[in-house]
N, C-alpha and C. Protein backbone atom coordinates (compact mmCIF):
# COMPACT_ATOMS: atom_id res chain seq x y z
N UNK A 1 -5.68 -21.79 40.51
CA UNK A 1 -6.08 -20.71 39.64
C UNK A 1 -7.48 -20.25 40.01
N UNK A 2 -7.51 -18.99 39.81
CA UNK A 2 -9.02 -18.63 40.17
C UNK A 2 -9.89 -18.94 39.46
N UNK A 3 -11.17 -19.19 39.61
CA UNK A 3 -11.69 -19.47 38.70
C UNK A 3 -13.00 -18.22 38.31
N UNK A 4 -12.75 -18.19 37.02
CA UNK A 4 -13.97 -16.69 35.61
C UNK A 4 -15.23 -17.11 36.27
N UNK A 5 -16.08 -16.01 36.79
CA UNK A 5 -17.29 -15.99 36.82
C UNK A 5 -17.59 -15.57 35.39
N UNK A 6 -18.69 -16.26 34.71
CA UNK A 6 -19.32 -16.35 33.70
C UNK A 6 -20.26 -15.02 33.58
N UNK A 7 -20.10 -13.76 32.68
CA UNK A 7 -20.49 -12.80 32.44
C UNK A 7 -21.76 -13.09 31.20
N UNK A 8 -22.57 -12.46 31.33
CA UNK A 8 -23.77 -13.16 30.84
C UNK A 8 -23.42 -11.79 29.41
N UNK A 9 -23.29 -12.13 27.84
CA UNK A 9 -22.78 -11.22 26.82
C UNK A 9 -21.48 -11.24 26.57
N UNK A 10 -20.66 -11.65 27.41
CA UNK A 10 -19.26 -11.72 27.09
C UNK A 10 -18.58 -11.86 26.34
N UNK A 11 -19.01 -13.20 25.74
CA UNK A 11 -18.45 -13.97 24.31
C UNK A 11 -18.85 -13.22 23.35
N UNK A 12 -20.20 -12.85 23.11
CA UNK A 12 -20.68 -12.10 21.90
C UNK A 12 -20.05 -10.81 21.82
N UNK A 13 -19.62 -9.90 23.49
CA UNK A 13 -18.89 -8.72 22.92
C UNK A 13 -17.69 -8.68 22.72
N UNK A 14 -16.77 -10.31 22.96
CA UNK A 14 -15.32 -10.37 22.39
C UNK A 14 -15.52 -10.27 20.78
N UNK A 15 -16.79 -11.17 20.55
CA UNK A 15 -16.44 -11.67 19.08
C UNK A 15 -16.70 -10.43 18.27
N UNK A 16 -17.40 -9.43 18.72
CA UNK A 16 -17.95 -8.26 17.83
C UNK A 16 -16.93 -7.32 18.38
N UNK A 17 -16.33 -7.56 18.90
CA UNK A 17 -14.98 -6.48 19.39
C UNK A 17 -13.87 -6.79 18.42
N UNK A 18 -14.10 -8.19 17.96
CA UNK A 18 -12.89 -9.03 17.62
C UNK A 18 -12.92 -8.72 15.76
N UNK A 19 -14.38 -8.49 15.56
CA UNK A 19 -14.56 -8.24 14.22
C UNK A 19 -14.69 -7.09 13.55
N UNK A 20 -14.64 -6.13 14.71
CA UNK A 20 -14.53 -4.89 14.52
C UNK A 20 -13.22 -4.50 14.23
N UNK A 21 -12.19 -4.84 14.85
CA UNK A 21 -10.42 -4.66 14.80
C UNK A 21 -9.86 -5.21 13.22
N UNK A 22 -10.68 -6.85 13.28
CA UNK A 22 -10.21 -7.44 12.07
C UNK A 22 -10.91 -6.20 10.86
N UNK A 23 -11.59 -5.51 10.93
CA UNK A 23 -12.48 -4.92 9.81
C UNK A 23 -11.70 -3.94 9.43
N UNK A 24 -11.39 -2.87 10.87
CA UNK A 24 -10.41 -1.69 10.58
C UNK A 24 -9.21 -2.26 10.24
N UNK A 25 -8.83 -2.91 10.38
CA UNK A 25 -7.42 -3.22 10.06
C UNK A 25 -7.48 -3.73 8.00
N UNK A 26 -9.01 -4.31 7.92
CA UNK A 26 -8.75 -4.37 6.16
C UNK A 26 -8.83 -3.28 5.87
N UNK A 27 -9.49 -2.21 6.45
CA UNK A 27 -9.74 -0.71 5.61
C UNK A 27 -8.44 -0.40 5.59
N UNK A 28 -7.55 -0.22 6.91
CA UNK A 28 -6.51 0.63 6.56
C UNK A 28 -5.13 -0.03 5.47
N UNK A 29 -5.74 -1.40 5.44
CA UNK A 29 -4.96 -2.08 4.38
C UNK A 29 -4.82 -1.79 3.38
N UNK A 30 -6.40 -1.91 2.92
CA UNK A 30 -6.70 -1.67 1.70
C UNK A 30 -6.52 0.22 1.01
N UNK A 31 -7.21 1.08 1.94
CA UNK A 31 -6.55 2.63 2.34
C UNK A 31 -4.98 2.68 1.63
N UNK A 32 -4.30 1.70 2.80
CA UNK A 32 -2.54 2.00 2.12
C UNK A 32 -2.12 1.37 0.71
N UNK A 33 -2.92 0.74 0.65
CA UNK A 33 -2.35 0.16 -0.84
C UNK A 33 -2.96 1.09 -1.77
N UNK A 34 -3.99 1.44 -1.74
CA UNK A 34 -4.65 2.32 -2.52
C UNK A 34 -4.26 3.53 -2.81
N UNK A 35 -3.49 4.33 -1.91
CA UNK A 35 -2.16 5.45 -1.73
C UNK A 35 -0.96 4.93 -2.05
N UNK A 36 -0.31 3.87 -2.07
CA UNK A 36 1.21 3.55 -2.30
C UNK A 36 0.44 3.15 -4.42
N UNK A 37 -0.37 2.87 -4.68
CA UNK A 37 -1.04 3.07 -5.96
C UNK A 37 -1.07 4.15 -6.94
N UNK A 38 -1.44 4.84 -6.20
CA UNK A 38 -2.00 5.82 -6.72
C UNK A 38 -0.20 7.08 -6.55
N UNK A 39 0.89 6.67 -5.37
CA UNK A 39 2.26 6.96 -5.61
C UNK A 39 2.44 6.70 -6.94
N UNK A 40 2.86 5.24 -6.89
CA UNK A 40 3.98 4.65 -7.97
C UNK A 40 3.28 5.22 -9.58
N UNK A 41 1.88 5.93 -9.26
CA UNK A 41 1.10 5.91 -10.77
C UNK A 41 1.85 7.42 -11.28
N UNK A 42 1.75 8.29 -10.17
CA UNK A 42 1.92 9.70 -10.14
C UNK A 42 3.77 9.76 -10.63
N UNK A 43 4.36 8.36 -9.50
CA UNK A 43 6.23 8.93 -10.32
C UNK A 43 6.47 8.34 -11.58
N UNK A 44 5.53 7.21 -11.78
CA UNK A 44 5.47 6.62 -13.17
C UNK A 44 5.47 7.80 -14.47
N UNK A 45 4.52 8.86 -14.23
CA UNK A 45 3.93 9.89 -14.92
C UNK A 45 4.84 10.55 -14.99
N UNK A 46 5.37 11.00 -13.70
CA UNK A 46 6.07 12.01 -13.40
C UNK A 46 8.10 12.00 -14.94
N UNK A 47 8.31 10.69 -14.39
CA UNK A 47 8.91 10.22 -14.56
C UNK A 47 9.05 10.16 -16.16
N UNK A 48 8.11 9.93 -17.00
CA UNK A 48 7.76 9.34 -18.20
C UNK A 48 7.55 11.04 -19.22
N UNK A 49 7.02 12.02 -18.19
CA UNK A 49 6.77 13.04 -18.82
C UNK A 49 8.09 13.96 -18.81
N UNK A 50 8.91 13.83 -17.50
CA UNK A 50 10.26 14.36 -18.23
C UNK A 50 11.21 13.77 -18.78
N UNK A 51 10.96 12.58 -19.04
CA UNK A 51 11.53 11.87 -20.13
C UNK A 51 11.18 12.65 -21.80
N UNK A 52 10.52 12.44 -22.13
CA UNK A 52 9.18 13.27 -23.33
C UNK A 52 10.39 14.86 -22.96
N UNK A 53 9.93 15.46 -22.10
CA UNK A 53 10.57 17.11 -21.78
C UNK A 53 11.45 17.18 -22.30
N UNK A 54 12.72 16.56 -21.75
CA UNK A 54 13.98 16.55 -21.49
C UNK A 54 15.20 15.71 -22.75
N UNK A 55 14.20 14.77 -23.50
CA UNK A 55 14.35 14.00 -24.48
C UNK A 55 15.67 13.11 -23.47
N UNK A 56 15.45 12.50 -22.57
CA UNK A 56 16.23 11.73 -21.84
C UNK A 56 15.84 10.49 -22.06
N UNK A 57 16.69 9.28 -22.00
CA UNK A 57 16.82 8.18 -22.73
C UNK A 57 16.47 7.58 -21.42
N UNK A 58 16.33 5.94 -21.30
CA UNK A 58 16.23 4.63 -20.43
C UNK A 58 17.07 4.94 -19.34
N UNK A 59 18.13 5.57 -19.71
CA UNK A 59 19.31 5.46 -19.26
C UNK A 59 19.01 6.17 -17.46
N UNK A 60 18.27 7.24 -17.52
CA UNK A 60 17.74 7.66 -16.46
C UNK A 60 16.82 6.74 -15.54
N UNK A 61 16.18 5.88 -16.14
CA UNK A 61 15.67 4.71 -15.16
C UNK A 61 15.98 3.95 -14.60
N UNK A 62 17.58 3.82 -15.10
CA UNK A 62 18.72 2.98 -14.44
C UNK A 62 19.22 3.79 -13.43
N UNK A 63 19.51 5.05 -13.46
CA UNK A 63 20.22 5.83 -12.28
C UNK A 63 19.04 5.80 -11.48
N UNK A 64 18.05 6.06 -11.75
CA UNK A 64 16.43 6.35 -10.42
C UNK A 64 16.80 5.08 -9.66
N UNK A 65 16.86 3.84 -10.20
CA UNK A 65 16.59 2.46 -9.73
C UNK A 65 17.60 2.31 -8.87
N UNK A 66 19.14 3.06 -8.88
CA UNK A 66 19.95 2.44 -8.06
C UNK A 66 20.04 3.84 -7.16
N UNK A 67 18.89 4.72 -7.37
CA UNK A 67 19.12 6.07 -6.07
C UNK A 67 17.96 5.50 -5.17
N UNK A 68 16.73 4.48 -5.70
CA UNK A 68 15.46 5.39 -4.84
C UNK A 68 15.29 3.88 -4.80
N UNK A 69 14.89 3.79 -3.10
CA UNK A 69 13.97 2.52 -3.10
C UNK A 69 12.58 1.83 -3.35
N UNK A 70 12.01 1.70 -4.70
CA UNK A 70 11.28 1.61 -4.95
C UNK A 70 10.82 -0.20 -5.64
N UNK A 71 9.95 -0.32 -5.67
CA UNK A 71 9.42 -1.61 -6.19
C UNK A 71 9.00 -1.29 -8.15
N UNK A 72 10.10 -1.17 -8.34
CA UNK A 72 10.59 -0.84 -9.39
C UNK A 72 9.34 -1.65 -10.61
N UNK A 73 9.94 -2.70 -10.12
CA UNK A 73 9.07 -3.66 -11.50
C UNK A 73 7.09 -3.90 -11.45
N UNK A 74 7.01 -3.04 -10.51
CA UNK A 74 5.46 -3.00 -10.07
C UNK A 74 5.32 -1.72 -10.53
N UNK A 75 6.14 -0.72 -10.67
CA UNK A 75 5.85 0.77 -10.72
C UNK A 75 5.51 0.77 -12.11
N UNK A 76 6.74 0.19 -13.12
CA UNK A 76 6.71 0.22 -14.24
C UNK A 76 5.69 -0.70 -14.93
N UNK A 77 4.84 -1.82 -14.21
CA UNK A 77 4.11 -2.50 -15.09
C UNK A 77 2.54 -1.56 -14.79
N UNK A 78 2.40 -0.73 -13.52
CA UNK A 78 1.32 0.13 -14.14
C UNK A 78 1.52 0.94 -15.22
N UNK A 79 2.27 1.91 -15.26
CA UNK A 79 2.89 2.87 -15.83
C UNK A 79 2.32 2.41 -17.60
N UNK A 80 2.84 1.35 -17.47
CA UNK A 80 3.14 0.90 -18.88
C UNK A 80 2.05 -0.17 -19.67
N UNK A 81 0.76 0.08 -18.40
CA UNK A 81 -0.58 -0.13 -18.99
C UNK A 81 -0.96 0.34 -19.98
């Protein structure tokens, strides 16, 4: 095997390369959750206010649940803050 000539900074610009990736990667984490949030808050609303409109019963949250793939029981425990 050949052998690494030893680059004098190397290590320090993996590790700050390395913590830079790990960093963007929490923003865009945190970014998407913060949008899939701020979703489920908006169909929660959405949802709840043509209920109120429409004078439509539960019964419609049962048909949504078996049309739309959603994380149903997370949507409804903001909602219902």
């Amino acid at each position: 095997m050949k052998q690494m000539k030893k680059i004098e900074g190397y290590a320090q610009l993996l590790t700050d390369l390395k913590a830079r990736i790990q960093a963007a990667r929490t923003r865009v984490a945190l970014a998407a959750n913060q949008e899939v949030i701020a979703l489920y808050w908006d169909i929660g609303k959405m949802i709840v206010e043509r209920q109120q409109r429409h004078k439509w019963g539960d019964t419609v949250i049962d048909r949504l649940r078996g049309c739309a793939k959603l994380n149903w029981h997370y949507l409804f425990s903001i909602v219902t803050k």
